[in-house]
PDB file of N, CA and C in Angstrom:
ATOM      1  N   UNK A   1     -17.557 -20.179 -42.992  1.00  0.00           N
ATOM      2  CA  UNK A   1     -16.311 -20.679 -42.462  1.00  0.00           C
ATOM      3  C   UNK A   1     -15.393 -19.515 -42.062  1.00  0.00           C
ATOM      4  N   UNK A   2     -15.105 -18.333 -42.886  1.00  0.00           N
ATOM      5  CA  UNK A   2     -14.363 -17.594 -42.760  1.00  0.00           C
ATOM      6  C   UNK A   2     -14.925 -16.644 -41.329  1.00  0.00           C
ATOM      7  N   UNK A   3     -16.605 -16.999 -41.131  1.00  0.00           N
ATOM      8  CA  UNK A   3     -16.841 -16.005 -40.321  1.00  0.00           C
ATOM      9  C   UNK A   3     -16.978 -16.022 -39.076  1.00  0.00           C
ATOM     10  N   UNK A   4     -16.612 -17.711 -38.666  1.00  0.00           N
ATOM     11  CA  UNK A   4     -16.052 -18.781 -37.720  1.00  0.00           C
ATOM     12  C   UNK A   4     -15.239 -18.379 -37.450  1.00  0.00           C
ATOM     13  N   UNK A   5     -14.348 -18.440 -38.166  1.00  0.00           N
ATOM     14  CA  UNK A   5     -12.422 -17.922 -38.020  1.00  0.00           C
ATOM     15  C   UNK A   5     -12.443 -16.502 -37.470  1.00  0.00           C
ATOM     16  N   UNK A   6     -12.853 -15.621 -37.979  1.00  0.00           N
ATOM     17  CA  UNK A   6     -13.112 -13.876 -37.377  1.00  0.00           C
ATOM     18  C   UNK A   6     -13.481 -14.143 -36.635  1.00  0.00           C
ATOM     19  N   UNK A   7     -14.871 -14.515 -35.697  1.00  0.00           N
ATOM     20  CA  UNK A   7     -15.481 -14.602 -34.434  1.00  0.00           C
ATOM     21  C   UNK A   7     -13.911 -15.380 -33.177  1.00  0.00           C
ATOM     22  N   UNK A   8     -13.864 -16.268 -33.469  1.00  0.00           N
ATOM     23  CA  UNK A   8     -13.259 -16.891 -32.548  1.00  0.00           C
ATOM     24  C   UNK A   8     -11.309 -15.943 -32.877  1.00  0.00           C
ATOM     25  N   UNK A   9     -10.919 -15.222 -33.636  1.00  0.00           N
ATOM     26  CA  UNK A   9      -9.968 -14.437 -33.585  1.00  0.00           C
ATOM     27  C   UNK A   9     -10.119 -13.137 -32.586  1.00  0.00           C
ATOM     28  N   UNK A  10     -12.105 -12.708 -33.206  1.00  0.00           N
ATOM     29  CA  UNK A  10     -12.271 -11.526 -32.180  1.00  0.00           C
ATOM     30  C   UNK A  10     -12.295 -11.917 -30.828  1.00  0.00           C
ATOM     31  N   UNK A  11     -12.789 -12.870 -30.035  1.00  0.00           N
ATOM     32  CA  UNK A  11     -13.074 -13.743 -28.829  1.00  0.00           C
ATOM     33  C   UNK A  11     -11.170 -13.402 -28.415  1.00  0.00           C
ATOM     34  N   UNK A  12     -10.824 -14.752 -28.911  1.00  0.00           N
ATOM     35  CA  UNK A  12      -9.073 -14.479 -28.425  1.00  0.00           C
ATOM     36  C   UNK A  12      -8.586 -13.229 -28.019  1.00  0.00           C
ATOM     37  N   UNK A  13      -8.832 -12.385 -29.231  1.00  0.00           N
ATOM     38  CA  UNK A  13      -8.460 -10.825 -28.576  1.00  0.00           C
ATOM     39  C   UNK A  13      -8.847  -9.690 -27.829  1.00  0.00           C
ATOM     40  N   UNK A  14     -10.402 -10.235 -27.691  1.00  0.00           N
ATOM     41  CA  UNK A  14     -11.120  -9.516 -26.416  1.00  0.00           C
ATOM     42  C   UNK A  14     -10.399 -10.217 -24.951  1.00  0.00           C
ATOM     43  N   UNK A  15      -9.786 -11.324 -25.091  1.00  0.00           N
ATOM     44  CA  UNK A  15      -9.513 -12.071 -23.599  1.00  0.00           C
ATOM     45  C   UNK A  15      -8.053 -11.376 -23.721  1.00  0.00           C
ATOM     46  N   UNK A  16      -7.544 -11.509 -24.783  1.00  0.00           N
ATOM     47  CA  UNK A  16      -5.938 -11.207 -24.530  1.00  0.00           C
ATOM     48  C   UNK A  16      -6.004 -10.237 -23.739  1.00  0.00           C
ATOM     49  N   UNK A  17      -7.163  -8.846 -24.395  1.00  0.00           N
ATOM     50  CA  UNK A  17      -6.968  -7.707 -23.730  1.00  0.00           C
ATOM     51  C   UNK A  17      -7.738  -7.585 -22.339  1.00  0.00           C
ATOM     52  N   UNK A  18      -8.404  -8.371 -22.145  1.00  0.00           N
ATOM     53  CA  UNK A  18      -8.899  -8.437 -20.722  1.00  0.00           C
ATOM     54  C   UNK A  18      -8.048  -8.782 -19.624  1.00  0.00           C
ATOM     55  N   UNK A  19      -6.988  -9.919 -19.995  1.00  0.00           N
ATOM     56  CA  UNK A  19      -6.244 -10.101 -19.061  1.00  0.00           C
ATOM     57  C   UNK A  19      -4.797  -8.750 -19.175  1.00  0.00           C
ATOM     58  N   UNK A  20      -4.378  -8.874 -20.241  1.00  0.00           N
ATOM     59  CA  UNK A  20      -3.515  -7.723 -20.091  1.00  0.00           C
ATOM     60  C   UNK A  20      -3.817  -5.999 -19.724  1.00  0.00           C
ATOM     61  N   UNK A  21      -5.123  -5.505 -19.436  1.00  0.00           N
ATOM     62  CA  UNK A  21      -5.674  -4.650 -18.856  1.00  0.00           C
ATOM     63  C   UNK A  21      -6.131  -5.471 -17.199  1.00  0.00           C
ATOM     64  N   UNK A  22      -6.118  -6.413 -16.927  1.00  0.00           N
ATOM     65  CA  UNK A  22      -6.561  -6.498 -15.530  1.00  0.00           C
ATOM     66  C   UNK A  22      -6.128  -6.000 -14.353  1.00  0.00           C
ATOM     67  N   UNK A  23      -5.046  -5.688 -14.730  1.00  0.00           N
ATOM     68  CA  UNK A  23      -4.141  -5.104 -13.157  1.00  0.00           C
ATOM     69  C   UNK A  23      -4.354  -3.565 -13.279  1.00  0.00           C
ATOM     70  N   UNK A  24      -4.613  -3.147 -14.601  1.00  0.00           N
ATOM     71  CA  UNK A  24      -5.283  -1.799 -14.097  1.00  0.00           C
ATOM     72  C   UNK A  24      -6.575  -1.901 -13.206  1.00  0.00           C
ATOM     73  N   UNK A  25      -7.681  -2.531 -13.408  1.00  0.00           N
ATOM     74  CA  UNK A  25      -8.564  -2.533 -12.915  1.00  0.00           C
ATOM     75  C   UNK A  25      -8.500  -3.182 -11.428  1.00  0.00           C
ATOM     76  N   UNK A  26      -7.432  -3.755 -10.728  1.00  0.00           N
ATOM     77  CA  UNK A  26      -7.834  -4.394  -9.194  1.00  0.00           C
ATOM     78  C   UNK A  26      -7.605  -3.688  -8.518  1.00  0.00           C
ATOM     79  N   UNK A  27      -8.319  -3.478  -7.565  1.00  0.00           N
ATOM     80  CA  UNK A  27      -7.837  -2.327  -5.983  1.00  0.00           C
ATOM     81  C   UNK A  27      -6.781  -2.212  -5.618  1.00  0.00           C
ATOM     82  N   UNK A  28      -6.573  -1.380  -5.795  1.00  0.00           N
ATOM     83  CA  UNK A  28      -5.015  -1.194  -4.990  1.00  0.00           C
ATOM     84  C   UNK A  28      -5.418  -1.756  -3.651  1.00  0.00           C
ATOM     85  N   UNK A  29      -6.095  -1.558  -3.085  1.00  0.00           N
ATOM     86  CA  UNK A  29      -6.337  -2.092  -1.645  1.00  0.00           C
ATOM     87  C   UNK A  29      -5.606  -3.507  -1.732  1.00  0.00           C
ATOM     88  N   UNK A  30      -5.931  -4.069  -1.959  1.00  0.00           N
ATOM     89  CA  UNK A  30      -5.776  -5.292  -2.236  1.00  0.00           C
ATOM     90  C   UNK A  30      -4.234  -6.076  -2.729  1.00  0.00           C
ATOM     91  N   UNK A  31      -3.433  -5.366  -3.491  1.00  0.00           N
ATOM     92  CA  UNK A  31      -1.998  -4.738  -3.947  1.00  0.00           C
ATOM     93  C   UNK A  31      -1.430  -4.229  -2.612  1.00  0.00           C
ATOM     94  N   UNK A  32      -2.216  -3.262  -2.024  1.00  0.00           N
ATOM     95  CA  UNK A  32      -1.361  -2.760  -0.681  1.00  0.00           C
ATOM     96  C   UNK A  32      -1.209  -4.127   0.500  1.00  0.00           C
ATOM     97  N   UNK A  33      -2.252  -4.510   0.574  1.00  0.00           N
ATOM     98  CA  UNK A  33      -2.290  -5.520   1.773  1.00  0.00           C
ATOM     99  C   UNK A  33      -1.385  -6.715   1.462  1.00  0.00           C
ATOM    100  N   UNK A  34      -0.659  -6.650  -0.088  1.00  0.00           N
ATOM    101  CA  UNK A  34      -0.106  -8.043  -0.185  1.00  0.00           C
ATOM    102  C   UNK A  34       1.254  -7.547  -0.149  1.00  0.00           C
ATOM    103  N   UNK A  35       1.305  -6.258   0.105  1.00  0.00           N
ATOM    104  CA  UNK A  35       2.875  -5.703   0.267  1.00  0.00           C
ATOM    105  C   UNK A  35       3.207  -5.652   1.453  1.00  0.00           C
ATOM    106  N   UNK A  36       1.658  -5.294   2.518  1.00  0.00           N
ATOM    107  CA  UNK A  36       2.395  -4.984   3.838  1.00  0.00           C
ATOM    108  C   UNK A  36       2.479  -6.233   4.529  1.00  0.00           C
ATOM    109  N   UNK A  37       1.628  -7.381   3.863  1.00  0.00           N
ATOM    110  CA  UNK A  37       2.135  -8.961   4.053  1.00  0.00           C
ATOM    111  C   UNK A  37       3.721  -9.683   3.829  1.00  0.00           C
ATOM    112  N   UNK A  38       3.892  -9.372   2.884  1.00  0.00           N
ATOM    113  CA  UNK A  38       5.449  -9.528   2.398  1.00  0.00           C
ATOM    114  C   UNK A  38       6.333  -9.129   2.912  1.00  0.00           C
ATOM    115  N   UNK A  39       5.962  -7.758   3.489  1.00  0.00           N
ATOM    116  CA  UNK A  39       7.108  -7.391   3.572  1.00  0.00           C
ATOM    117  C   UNK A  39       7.182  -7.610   5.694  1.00  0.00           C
ATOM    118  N   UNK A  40       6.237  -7.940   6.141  1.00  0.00           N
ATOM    119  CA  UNK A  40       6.052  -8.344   7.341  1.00  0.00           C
ATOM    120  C   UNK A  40       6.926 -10.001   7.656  1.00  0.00           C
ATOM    121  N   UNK A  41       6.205 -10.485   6.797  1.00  0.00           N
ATOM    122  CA  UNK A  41       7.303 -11.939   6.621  1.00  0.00           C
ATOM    123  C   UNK A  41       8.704 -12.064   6.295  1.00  0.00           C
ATOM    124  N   UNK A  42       8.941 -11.071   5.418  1.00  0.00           N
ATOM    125  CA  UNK A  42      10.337 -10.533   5.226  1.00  0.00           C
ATOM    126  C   UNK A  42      10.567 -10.109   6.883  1.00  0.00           C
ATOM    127  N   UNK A  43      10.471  -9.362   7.289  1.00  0.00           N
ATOM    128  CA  UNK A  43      10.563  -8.828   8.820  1.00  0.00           C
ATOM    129  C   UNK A  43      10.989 -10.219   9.895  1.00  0.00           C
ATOM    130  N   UNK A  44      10.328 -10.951   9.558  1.00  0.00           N
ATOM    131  CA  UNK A  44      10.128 -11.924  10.782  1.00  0.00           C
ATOM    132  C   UNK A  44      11.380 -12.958  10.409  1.00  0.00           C
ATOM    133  N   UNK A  45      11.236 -13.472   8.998  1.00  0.00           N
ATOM    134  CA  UNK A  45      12.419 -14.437   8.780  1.00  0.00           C
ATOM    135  C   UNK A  45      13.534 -13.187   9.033  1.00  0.00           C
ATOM    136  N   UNK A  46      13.935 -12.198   8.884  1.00  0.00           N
ATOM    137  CA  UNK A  46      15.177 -11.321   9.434  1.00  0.00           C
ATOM    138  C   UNK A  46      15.236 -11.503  10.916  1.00  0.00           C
ATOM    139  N   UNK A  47      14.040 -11.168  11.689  1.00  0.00           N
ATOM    140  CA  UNK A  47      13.843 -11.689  12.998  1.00  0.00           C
ATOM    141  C   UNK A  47      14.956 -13.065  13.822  1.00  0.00           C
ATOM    142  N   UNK A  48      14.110 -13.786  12.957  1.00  0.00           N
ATOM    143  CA  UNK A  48      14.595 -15.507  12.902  1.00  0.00           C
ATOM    144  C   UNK A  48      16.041 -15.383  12.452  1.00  0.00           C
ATOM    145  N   UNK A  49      16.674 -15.476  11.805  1.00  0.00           N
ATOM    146  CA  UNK A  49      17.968 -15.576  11.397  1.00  0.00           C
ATOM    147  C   UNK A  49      18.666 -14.507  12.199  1.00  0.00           C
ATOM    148  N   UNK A  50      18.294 -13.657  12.522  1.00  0.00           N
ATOM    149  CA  UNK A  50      19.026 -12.958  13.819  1.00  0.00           C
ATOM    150  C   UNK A  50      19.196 -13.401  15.214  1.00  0.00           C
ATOM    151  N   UNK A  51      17.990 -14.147  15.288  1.00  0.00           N
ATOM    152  CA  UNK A  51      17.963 -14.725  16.737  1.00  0.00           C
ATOM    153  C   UNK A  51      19.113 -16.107  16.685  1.00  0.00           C
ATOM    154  N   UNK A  52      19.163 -17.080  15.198  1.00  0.00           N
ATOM    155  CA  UNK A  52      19.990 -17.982  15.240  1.00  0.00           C
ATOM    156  C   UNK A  52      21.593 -17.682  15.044  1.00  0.00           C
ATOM    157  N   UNK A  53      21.502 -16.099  14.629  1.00  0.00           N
ATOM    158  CA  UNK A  53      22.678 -15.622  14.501  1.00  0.00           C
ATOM    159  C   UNK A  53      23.613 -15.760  16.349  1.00  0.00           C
ATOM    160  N   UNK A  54      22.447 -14.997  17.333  1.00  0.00           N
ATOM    161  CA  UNK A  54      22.832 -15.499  18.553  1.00  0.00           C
ATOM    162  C   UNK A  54      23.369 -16.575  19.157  1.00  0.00           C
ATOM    163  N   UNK A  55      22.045 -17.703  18.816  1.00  0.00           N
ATOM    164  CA  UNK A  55      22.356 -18.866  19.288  1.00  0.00           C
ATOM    165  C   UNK A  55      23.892 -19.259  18.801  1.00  0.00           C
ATOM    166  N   UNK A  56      23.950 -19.242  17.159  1.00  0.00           N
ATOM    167  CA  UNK A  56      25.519 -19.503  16.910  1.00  0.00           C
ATOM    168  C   UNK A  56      26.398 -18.626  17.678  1.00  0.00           C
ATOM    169  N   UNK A  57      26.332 -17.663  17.852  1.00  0.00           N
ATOM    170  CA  UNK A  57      27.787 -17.171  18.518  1.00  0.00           C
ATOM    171  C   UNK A  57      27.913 -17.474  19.664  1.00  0.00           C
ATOM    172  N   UNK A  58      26.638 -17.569  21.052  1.00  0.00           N
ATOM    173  CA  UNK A  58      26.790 -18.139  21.794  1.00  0.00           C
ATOM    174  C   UNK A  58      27.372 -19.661  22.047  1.00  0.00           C
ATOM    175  N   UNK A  59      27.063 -20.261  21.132  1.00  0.00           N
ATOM    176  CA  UNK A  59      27.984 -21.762  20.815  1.00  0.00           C
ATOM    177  C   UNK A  59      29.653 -21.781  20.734  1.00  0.00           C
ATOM    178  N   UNK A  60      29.498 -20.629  19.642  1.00  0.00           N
ATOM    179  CA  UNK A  60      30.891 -20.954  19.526  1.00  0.00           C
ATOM    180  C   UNK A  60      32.018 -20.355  20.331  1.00  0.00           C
ATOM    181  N   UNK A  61      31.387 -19.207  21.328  1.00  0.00           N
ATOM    182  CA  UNK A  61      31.523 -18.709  22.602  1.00  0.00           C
ATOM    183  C   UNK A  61      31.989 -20.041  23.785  1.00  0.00           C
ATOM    184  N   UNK A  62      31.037 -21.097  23.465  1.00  0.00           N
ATOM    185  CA  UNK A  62      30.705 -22.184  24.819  1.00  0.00           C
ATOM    186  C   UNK A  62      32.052 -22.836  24.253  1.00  0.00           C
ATOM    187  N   UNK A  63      32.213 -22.733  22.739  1.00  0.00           N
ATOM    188  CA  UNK A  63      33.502 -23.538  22.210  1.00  0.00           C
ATOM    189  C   UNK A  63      34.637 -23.231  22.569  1.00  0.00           C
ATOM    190  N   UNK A  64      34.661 -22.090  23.408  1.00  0.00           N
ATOM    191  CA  UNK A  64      36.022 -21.382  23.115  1.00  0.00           C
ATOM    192  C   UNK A  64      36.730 -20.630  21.945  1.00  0.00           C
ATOM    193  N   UNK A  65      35.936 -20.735  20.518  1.00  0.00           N
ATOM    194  CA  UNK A  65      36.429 -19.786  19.360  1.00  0.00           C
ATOM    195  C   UNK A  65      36.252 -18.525  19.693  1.00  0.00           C
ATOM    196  N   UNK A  66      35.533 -17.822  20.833  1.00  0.00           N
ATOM    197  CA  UNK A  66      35.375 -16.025  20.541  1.00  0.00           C
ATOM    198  C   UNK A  66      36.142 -16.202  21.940  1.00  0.00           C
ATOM    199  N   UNK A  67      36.473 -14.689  21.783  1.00  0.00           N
ATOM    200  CA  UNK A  67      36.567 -13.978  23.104  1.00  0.00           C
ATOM    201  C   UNK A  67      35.697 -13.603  24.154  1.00  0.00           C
ATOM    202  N   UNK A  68      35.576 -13.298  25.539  1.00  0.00           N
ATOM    203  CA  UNK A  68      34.176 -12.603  26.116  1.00  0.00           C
ATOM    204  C   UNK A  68      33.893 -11.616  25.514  1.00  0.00           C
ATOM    205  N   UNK A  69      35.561 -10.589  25.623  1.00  0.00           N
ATOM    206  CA  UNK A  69      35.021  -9.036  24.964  1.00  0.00           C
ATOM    207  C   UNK A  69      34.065  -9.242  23.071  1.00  0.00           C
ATOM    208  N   UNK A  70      34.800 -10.385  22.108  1.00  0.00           N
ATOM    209  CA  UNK A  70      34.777 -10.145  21.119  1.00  0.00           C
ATOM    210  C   UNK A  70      32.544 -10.370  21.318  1.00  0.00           C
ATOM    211  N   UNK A  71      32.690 -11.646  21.908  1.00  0.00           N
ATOM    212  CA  UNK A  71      31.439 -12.081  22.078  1.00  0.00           C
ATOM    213  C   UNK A  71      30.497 -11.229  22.677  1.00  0.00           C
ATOM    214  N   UNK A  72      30.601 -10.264  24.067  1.00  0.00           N
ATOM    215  CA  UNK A  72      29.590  -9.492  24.298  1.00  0.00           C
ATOM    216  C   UNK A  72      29.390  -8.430  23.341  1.00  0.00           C
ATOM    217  N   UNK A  73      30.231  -7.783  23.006  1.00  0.00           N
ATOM    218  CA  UNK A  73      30.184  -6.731  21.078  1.00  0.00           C
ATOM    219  C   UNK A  73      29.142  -7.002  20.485  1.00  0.00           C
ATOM    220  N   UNK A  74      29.840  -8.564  19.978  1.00  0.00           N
ATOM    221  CA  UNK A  74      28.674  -8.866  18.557  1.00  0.00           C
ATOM    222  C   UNK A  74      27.530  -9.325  19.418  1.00  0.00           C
ATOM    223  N   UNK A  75      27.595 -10.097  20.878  1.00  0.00           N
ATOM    224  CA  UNK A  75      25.836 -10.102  21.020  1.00  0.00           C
ATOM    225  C   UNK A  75      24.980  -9.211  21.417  1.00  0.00           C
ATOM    226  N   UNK A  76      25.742  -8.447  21.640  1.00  0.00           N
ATOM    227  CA  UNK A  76      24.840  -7.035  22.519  1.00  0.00           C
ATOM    228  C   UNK A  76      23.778  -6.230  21.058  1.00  0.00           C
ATOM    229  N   UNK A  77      25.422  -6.365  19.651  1.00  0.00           N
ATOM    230  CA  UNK A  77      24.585  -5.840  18.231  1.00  0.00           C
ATOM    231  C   UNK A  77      23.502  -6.445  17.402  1.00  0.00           C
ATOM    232  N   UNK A  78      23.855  -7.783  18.280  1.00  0.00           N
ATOM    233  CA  UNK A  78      23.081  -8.339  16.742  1.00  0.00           C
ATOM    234  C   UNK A  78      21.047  -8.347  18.487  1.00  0.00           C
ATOM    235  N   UNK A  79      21.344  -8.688  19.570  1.00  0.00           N
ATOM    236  CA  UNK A  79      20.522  -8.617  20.507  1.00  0.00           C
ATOM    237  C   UNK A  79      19.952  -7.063  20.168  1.00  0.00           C
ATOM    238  N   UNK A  80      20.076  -5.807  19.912  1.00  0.00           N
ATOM    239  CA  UNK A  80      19.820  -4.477  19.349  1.00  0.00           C
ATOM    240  C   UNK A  80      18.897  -4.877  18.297  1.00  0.00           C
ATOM    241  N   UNK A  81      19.600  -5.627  17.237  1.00  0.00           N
ATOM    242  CA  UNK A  81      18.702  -5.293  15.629  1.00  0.00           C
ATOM    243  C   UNK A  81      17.823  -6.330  15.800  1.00  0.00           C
ATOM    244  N   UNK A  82      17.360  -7.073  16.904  1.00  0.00           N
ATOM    245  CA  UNK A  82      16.628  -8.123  17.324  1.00  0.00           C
ATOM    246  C   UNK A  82      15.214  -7.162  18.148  1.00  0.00           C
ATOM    247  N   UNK A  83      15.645  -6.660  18.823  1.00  0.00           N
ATOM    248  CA  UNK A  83      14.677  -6.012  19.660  1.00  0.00           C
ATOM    249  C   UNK A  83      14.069  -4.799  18.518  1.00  0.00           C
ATOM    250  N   UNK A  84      14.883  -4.140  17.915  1.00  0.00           N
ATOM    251  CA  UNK A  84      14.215  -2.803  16.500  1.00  0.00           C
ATOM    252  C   UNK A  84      13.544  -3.802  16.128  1.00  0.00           C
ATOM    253  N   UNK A  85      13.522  -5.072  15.631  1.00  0.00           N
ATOM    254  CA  UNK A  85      12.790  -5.836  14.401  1.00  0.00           C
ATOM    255  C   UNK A  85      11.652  -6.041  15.147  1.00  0.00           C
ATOM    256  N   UNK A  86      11.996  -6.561  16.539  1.00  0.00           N
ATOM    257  CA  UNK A  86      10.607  -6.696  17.541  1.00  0.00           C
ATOM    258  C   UNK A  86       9.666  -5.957  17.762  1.00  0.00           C
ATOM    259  N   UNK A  87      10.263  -4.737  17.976  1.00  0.00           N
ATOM    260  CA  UNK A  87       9.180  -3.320  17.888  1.00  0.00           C
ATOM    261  C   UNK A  87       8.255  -3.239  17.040  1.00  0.00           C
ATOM    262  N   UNK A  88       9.202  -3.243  15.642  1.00  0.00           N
ATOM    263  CA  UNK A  88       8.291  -2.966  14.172  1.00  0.00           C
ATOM    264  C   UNK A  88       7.061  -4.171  14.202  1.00  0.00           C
ATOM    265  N   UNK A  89       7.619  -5.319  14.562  1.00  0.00           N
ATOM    266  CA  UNK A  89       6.724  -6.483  14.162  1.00  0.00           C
ATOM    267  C   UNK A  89       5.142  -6.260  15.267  1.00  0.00           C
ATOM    268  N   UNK A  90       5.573  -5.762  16.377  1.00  0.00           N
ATOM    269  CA  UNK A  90       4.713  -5.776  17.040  1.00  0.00           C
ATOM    270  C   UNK A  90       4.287  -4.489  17.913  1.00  0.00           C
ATOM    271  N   UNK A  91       3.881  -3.381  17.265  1.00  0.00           N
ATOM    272  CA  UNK A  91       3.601  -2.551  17.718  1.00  0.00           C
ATOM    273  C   UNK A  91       2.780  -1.900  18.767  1.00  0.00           C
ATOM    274  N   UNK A  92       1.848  -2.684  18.948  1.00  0.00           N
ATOM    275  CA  UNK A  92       0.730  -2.850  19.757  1.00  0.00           C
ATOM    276  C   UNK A  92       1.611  -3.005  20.924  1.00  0.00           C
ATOM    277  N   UNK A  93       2.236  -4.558  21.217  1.00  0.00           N
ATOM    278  CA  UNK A  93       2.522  -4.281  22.759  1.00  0.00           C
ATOM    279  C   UNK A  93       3.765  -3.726  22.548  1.00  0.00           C
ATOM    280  N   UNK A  94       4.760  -3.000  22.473  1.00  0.00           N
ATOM    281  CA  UNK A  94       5.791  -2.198  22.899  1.00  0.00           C
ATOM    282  C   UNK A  94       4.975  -1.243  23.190  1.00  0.00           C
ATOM    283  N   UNK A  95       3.865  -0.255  22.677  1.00  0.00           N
ATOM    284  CA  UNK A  95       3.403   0.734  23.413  1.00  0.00           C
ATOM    285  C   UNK A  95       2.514   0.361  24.329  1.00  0.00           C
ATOM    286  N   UNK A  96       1.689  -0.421  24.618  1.00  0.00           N
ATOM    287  CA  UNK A  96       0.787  -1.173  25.526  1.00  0.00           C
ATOM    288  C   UNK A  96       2.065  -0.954  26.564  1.00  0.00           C
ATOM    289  N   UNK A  97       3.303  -2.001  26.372  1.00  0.00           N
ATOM    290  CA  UNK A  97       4.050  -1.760  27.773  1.00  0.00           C
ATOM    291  C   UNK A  97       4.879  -0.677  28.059  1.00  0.00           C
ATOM    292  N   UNK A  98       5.039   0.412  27.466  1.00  0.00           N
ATOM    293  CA  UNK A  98       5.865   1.728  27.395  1.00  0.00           C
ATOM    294  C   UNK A  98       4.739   2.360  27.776  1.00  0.00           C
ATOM    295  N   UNK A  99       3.966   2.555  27.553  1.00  0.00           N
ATOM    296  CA  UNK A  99       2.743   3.224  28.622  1.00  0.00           C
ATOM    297  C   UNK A  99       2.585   2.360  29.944  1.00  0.00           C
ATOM    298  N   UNK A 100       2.799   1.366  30.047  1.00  0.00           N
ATOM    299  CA  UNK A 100       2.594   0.835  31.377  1.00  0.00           C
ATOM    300  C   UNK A 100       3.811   0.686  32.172  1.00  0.00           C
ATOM    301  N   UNK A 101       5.150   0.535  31.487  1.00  0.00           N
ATOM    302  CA  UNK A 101       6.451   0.038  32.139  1.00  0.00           C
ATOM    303  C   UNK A 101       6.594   2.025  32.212  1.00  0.00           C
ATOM    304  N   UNK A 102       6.118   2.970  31.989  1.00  0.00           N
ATOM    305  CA  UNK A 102       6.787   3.918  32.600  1.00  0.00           C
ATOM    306  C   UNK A 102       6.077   4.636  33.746  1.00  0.00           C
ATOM    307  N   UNK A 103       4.578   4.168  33.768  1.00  0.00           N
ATOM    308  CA  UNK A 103       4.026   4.768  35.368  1.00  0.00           C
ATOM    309  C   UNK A 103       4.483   3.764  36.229  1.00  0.00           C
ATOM    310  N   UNK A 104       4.787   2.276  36.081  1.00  0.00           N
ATOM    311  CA  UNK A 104       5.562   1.748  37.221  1.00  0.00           C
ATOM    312  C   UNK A 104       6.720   1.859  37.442  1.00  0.00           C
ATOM    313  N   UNK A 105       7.634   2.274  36.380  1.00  0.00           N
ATOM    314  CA  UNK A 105       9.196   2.258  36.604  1.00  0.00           C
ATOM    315  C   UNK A 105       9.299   3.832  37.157  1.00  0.00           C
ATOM    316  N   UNK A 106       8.649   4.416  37.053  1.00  0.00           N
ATOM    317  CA  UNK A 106       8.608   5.733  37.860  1.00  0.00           C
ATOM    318  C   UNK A 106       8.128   6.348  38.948  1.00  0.00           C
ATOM    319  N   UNK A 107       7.901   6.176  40.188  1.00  0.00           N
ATOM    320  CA  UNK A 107       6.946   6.061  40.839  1.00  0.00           C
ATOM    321  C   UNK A 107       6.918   7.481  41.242  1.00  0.00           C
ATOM    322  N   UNK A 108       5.629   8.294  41.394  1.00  0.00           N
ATOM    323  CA  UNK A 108       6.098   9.437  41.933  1.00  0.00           C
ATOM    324  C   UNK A 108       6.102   9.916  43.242  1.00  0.00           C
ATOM    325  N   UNK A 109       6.863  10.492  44.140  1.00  0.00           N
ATOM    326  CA  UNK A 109       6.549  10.844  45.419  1.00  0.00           C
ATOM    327  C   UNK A 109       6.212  11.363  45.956  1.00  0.00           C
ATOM    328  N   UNK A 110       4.986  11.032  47.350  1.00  0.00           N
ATOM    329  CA  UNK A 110       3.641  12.023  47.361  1.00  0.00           C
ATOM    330  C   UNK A 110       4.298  13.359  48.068  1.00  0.00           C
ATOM    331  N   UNK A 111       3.407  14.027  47.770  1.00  0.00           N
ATOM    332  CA  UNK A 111       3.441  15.614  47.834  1.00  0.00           C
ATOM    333  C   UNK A 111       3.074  16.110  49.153  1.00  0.00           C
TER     334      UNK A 111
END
């Protein structure tokens, strides 16, 4: 009986310590990819609530509560931290078109 009780005490405390050692043992790989996930979604809802930040001021613009001057200010700033967030989120095409929007926006003249 007693040697019932020891076995299944040692069992319990081989698991305790298995789970409380487990996060040493997982890949960081794996840890990394769920950070640069997070923190990408973090990115995008900032995205989103910036873009509705627009839409509201433009409203209350259509309302008559802002000014033009006060209104082009804040949309021109918050339209800025809209386009940085855009970049980050999508890196691929801002340089895809910054390599392409600058041999057409430049044309050179023949020689």
């Amino acid at each position: 009986m007693i040697l019932i009780a020891l076995l299944i005490i040692l069992l319990l405390l081989a698991l305790v310590i298995l789970y409380v050692t487990h996060p040493l043992f997982v890949n960081r790989q794996e840890t990394d990819v769920d950070f640069i996930v997070e923190e990408r979604i973090e990115k995008e809802e900032e995205y989103e609530n910036l873009l509705e930040r627009i839409r509201e001021l433009d409203f209350d613009f259509s309302l008559g509560k802002l000014e033009a001057v006060e209104h082009e200010a804040q949309r021109s700033t918050l339209l800025q931290q809209a386009a940085a967030l855009r970049r980050e989120l999508s890196p691929n095409l801002s340089a895809s078109t910054s390599s392409t929007g600058s041999d057409s926006s430049h044309p050179t003249s023949p020689a």
